[in-house]
Structure formats: structure tokens, C-alpha cells
PDB file of N, CA and C in Angstrom:
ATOM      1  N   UNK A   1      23.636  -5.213  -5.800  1.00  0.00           N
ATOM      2  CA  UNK A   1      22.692  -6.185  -6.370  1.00  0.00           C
ATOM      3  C   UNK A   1      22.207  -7.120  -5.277  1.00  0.00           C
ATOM      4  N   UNK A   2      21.605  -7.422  -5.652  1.00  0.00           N
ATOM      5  CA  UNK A   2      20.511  -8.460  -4.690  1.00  0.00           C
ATOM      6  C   UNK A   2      19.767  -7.811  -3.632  1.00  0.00           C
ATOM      7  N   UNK A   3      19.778  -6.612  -3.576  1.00  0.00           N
ATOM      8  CA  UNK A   3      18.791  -6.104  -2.011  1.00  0.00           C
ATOM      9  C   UNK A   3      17.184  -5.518  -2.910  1.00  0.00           C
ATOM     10  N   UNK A   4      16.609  -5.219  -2.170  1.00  0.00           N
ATOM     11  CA  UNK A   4      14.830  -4.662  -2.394  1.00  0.00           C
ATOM     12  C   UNK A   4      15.044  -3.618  -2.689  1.00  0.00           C
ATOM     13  N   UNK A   5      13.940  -2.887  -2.951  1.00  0.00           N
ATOM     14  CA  UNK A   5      13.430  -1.479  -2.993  1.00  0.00           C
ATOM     15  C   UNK A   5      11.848  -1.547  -2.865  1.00  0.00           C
ATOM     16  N   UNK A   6      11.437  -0.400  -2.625  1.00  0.00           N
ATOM     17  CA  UNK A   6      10.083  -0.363  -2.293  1.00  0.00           C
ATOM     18  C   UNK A   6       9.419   0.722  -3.577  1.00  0.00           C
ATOM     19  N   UNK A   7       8.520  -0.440  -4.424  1.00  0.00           N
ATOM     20  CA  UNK A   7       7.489  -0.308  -5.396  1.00  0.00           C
ATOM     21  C   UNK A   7       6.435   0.005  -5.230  1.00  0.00           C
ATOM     22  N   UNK A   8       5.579   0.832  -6.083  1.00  0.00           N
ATOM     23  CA  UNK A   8       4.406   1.460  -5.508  1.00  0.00           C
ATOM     24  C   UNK A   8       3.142   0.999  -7.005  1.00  0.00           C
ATOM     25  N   UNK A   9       2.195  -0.207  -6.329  1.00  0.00           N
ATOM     26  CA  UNK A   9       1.545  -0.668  -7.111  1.00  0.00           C
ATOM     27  C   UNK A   9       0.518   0.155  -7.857  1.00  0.00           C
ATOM     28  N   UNK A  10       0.223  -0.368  -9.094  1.00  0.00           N
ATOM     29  CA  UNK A  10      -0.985   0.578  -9.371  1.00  0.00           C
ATOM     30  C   UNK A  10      -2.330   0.732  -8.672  1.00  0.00           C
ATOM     31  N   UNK A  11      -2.390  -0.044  -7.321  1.00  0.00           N
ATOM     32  CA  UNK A  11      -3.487   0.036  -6.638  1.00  0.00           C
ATOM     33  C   UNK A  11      -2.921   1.068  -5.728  1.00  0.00           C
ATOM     34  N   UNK A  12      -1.659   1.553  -5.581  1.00  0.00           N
ATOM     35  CA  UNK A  12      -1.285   2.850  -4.456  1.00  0.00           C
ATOM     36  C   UNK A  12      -0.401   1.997  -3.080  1.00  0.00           C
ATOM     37  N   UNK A  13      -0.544   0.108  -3.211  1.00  0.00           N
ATOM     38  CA  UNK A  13       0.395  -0.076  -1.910  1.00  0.00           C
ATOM     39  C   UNK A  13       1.537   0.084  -2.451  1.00  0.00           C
ATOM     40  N   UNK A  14       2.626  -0.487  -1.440  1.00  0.00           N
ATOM     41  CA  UNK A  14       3.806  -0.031  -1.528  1.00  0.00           C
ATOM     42  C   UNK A  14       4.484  -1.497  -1.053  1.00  0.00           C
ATOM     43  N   UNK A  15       5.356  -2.056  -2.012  1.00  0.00           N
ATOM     44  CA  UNK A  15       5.778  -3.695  -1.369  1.00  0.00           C
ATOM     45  C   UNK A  15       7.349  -3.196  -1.668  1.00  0.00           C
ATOM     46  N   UNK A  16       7.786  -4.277  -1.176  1.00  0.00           N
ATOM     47  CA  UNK A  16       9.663  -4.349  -1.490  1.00  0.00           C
ATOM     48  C   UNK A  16       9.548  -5.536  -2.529  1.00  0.00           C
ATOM     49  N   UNK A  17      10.169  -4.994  -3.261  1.00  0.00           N
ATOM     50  CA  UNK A  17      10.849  -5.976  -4.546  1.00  0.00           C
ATOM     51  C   UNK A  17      12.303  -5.787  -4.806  1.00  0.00           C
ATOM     52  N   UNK A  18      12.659  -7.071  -5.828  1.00  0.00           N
ATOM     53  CA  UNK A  18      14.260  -7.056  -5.536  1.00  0.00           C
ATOM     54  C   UNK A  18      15.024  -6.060  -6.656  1.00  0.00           C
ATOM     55  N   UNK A  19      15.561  -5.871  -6.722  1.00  0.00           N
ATOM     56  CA  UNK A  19      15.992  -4.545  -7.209  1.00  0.00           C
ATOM     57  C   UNK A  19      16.511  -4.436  -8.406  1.00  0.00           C
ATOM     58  N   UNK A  20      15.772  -5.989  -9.390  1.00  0.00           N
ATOM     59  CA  UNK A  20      16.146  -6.181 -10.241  1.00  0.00           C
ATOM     60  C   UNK A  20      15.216  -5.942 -11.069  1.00  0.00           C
ATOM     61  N   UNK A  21      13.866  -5.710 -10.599  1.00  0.00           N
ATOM     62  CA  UNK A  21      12.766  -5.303 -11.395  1.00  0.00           C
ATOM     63  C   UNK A  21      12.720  -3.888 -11.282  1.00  0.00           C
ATOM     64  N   UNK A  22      12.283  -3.613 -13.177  1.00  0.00           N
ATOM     65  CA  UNK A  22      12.281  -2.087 -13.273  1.00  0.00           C
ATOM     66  C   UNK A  22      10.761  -1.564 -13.341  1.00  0.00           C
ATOM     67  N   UNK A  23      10.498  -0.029 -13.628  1.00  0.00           N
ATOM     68  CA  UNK A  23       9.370   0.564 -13.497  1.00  0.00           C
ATOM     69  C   UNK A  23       8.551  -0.155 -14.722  1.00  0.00           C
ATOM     70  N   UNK A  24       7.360  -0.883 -14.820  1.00  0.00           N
ATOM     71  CA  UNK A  24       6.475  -1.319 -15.970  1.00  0.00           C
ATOM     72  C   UNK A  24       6.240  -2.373 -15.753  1.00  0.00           C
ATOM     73  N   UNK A  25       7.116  -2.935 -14.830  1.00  0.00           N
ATOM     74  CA  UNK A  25       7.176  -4.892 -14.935  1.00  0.00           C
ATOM     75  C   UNK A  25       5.869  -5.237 -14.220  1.00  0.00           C
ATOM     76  N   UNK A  26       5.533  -6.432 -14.728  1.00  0.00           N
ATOM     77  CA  UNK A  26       4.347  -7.123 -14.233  1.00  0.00           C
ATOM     78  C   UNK A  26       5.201  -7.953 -12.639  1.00  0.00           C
ATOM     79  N   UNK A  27       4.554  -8.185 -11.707  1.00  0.00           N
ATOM     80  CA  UNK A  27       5.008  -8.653 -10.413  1.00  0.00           C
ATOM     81  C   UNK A  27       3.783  -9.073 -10.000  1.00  0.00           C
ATOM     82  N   UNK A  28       4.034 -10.401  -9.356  1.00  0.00           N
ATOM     83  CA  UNK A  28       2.816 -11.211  -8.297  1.00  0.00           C
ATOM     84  C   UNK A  28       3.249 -10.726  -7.442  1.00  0.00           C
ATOM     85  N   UNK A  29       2.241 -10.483  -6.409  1.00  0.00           N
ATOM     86  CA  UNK A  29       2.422  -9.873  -5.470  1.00  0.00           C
ATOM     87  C   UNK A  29       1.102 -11.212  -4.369  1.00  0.00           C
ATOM     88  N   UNK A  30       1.835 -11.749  -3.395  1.00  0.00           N
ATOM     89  CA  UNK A  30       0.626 -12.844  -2.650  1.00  0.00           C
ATOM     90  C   UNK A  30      -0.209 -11.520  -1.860  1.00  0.00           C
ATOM     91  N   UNK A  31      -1.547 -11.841  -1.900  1.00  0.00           N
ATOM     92  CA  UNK A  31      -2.560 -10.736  -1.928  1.00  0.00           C
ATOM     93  C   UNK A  31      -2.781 -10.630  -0.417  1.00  0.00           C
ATOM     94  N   UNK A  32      -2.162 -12.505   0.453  1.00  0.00           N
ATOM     95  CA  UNK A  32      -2.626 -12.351   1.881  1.00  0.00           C
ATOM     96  C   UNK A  32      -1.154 -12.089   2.276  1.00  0.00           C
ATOM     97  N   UNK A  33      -0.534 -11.976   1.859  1.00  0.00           N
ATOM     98  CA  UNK A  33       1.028 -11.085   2.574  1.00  0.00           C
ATOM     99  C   UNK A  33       1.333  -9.805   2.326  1.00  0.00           C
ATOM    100  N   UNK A  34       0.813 -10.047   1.032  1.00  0.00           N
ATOM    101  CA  UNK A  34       1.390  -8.432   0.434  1.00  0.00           C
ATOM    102  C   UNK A  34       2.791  -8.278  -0.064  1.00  0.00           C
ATOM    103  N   UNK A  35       3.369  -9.716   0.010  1.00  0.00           N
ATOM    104  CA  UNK A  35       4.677  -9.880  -0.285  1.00  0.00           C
ATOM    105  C   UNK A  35       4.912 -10.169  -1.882  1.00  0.00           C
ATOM    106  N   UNK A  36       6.262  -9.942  -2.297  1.00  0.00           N
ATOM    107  CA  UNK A  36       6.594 -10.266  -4.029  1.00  0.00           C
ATOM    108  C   UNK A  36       6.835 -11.305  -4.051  1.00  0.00           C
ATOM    109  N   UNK A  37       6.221 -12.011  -5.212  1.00  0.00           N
ATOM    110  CA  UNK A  37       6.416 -13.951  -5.401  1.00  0.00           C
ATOM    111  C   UNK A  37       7.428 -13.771  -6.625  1.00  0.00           C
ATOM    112  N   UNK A  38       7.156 -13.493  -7.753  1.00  0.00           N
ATOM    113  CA  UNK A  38       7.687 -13.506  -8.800  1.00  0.00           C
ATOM    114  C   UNK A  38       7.631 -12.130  -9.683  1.00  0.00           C
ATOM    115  N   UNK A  39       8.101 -12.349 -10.948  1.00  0.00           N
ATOM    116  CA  UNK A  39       7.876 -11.428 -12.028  1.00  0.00           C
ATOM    117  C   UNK A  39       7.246 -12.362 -12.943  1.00  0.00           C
ATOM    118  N   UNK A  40       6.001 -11.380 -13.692  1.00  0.00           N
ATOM    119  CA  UNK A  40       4.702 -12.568 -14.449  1.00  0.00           C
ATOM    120  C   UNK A  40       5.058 -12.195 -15.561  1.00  0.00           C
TER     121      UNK A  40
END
């Protein structure tokens, strides 16, 4: 628990999220990092 995995958005990128979010979840993603902020 607590490490990333790498998610593959419905636009086709690919970010690390924490490994607590499953396949369906809504996720912010900051658009000028490309990094995961939260779950929305």
C-alpha cells in the first residue's frame, strides 16, 4: 500500500496514481504536469 501504478487515461496518456484508485475512478490530473492531484 501506498506506492503508484501507472493509469492509462481516456485521452491514451499514461500518469502514476496511487494504488488506491481503481479502474472507473474519476482523477484530476494537473494538465501542466500531467501529474495526479486528487480523486473527483
Amino acid at each position: 500500500a501506498g506506492g503508484t501504478k501507472p493509469a492509462t487515461l481516456e485521452t491514451g496518456a499514461v500518469v502514476n496514481v496511487p494504488s488506491f484508485v481503481d479502474v472507473g475512478d474519476d482523477v484530476l490530473i494537473d494538465s501542466r504536469t500531467g501529474q495526479y492531484m486528487s480523486r473527483a
